[in-house]
Every structure is written in structure tokens, then in C-alpha cells.
Protein backbone atom coordinates (compact mmCIF):
# COMPACT_ATOMS: atom_id res chain seq x y z
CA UNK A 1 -16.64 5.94 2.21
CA UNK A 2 -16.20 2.31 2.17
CA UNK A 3 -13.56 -0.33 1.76
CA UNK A 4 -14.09 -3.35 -0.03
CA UNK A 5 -12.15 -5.98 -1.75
CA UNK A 6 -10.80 -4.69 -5.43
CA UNK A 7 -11.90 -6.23 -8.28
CA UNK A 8 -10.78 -6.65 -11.92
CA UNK A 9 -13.24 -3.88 -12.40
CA UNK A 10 -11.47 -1.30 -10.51
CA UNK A 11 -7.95 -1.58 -11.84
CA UNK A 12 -8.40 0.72 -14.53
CA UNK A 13 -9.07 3.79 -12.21
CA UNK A 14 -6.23 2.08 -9.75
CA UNK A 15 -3.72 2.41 -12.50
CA UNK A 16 -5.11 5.94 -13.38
CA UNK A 17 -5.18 7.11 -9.66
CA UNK A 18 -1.28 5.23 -9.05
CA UNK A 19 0.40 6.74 -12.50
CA UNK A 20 -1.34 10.21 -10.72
CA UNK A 21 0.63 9.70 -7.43
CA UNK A 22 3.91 7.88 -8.54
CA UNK A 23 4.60 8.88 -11.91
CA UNK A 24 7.50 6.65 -13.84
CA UNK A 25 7.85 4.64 -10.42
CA UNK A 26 3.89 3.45 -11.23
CA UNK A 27 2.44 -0.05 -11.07
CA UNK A 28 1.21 -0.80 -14.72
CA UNK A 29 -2.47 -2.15 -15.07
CA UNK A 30 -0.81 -5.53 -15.83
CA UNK A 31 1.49 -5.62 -12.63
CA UNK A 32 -2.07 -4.96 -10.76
CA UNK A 33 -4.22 -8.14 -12.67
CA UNK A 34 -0.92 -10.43 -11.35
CA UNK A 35 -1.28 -9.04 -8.09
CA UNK A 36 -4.66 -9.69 -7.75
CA UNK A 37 -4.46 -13.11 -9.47
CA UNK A 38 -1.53 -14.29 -6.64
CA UNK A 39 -2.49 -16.38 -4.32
CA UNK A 40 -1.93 -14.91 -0.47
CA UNK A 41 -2.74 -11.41 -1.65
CA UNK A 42 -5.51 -8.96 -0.26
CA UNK A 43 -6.18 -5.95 -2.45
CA UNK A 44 -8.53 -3.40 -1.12
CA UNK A 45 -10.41 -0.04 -2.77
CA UNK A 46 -11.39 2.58 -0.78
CA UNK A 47 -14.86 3.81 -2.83
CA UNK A 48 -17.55 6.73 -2.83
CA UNK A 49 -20.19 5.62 -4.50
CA UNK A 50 -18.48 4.22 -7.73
CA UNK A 51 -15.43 6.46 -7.45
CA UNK A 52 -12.03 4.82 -6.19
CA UNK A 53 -10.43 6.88 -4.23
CA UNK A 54 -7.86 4.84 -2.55
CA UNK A 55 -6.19 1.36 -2.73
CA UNK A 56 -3.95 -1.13 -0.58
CA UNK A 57 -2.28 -4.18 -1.24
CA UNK A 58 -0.79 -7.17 1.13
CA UNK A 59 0.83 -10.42 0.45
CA UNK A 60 1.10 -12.63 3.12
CA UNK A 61 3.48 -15.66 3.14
CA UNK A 62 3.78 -17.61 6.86
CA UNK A 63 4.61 -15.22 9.79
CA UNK A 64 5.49 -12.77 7.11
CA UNK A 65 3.17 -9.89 5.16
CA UNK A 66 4.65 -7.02 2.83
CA UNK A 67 2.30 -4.11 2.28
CA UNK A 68 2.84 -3.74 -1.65
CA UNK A 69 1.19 -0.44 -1.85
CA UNK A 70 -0.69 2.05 -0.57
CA UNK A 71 -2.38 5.06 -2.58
CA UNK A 72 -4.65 7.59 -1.34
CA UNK A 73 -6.58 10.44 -4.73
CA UNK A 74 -4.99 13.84 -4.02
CA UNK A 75 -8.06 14.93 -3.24
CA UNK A 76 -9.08 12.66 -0.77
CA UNK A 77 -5.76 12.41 1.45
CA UNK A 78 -5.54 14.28 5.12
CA UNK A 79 -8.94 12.71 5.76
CA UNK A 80 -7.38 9.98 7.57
CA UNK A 81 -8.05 6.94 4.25
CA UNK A 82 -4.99 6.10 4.33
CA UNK A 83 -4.67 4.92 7.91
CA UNK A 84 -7.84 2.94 7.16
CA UNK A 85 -6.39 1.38 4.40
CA UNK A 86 -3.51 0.61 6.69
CA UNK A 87 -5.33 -0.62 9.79
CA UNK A 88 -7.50 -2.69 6.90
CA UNK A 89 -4.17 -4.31 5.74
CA UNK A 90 -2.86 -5.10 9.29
CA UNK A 91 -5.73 -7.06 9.88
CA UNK A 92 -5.90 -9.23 6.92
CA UNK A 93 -2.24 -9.82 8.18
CA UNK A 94 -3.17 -10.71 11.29
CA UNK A 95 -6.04 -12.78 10.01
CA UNK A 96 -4.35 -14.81 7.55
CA UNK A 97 -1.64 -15.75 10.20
CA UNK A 98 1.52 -13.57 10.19
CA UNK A 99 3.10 -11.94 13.11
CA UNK A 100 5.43 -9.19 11.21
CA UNK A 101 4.15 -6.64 8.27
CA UNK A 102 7.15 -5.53 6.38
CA UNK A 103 6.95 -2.39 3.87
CA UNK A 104 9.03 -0.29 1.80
CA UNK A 105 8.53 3.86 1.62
CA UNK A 106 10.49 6.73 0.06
CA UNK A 107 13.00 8.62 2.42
CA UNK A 108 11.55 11.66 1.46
CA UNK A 109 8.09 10.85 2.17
CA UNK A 110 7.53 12.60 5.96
CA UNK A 111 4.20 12.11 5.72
CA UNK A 112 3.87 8.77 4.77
CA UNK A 113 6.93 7.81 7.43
CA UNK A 114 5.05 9.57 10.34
CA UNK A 115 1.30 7.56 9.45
CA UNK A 116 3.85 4.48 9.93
CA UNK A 117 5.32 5.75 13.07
CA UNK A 118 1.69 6.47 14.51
CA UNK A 119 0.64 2.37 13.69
CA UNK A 120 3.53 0.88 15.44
CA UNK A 121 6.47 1.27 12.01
CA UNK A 122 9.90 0.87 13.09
CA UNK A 123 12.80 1.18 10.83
CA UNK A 124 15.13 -1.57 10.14
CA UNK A 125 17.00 -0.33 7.40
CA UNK A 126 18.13 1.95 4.59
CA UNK A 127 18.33 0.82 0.31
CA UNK A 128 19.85 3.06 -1.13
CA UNK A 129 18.71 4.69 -4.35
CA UNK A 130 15.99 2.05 -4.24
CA UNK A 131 13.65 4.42 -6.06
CA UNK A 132 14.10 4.96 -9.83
CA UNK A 133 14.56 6.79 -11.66
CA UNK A 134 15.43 9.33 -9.27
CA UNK A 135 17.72 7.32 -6.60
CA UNK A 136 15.68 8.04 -3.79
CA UNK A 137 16.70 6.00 -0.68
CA UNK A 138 13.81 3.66 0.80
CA UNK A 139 13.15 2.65 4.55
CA UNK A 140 12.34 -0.78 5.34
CA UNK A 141 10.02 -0.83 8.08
CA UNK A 142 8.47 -3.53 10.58
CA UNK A 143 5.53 -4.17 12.38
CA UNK A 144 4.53 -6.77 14.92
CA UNK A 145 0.88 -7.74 14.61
């Protein structure tokens, strides 16, 4: 397995592998070229061979970095990618000069919240119904990097 930089090349099977894992809440193909067109951005696949099994996203602006997403094939996930993806995006936060990483995840997402936990995550707050359609709550967590 290794990580490199995602190109236009890859978004198809991004967008294939994201509308897999988050249904109608799913990035389109289009919202994926922007992102990787933006300046500030680092987007990341996680590949075997030519397969994409994972992907991460970061924009950094000053002190400040947002993970935009994170998305880790069914089939690939308790094999720790996701962390690697996540230690990948800390840092290229790091790197590029910011001191906080901000992200957004679902309240119901325990796995997900306790990954976060593990790299140093706290919660700052609660949006309500943030999630749609649905309404599920999200948690705004912080890093310091």
C-alpha cells in the first residue's frame, strides 16, 4: 500500500469509492476537480497497485488546516489506512505552516471519533443536524500540530 498525491486521474474511483461510503451526503466528481484545483490544498490516495483504496483531503490557510475528508474502501478499513491517511494529513499541516487541524465528523460515527481521540482530537463543539439529509449532529474537533 502506498500513499501518494491524487491526481485528476483518480477522481473517478474517489467519487465511486465516496458515493459508496456517504451516500446522498457524497462529494460529487466536480466538488473533487475544485478541490484539487484550490490553491493550499493536499489531496492524497491511498493505492494497491492501480486500485484506490482510500483518500484524504487538507486545506491549509495560516495557522489554520481543515481536514475536508477522509475515506477508507469497505474492504480495506480496520487495517489501520485510515490513521495513515490521517498522520499523512497532519504533516502536510505541519509542513505547510499551521499549528491547529480543525475537522468535522458525524456524532454517530464511534469509530471514526475514537481514531481522532487516539491522534490527539479534542472536541470543541456540537452543529446540530449538520448532516443532511438525515440531521445528524457533527463534532468539531481540534488538533495542535
Amino acid at each position: 500500500m502506498v500513499l501518494a498525491p491524487a491526481r485528476w486521474w483518480h477522481l473517478a474511483d474517489v467519487q465511486r469509492l465516496e458515493a459508496d461510503l456517504f451516500g446522498p451526503t457524497a462529494w460529487s466528481v466536480e466538488t473533487f476537480w475544485g478541490e484539487l484545483a484550490a490553491p493550499g490544498r493536499t489531496y492524497l490516495v491511498a493505492l494497491e497497485g492501480e486500485e484506490v483504496l482510500g483518500y484524504a483531503g487538507l486545506a491549509v490557510s495560516g495557522a489554520d488546516a481543515d481536514v475536508q475528508t477522509i475515506g477508507v474502501a469497505r474492504g480495506a478499513q480496520g487495517r489501520g489506512l485510515g490513521r495513515r491517511l490521517l498522520r499523512a494529513l497532519l504533516t502536510a499541516a505541519r509542513d505547510a505552516g499551521a499549528t491547529r487541524v480543525l475537522l468535522e465528523v458525524r456524532a454517530d460515527n464511534a469509530p471514526a471519533q475514537a481514531l481522532y481521540a487516539s491522534e490527539g482530537f479534542e472536541v470543541l463543539a456540537r452543529r446540530a443536524r449538520y448532516y443532511q439529509p438525515g440531521g445528524i449532529d457533527a463534532l468539531v474537533l481540534r488538533a495542535r500540530v
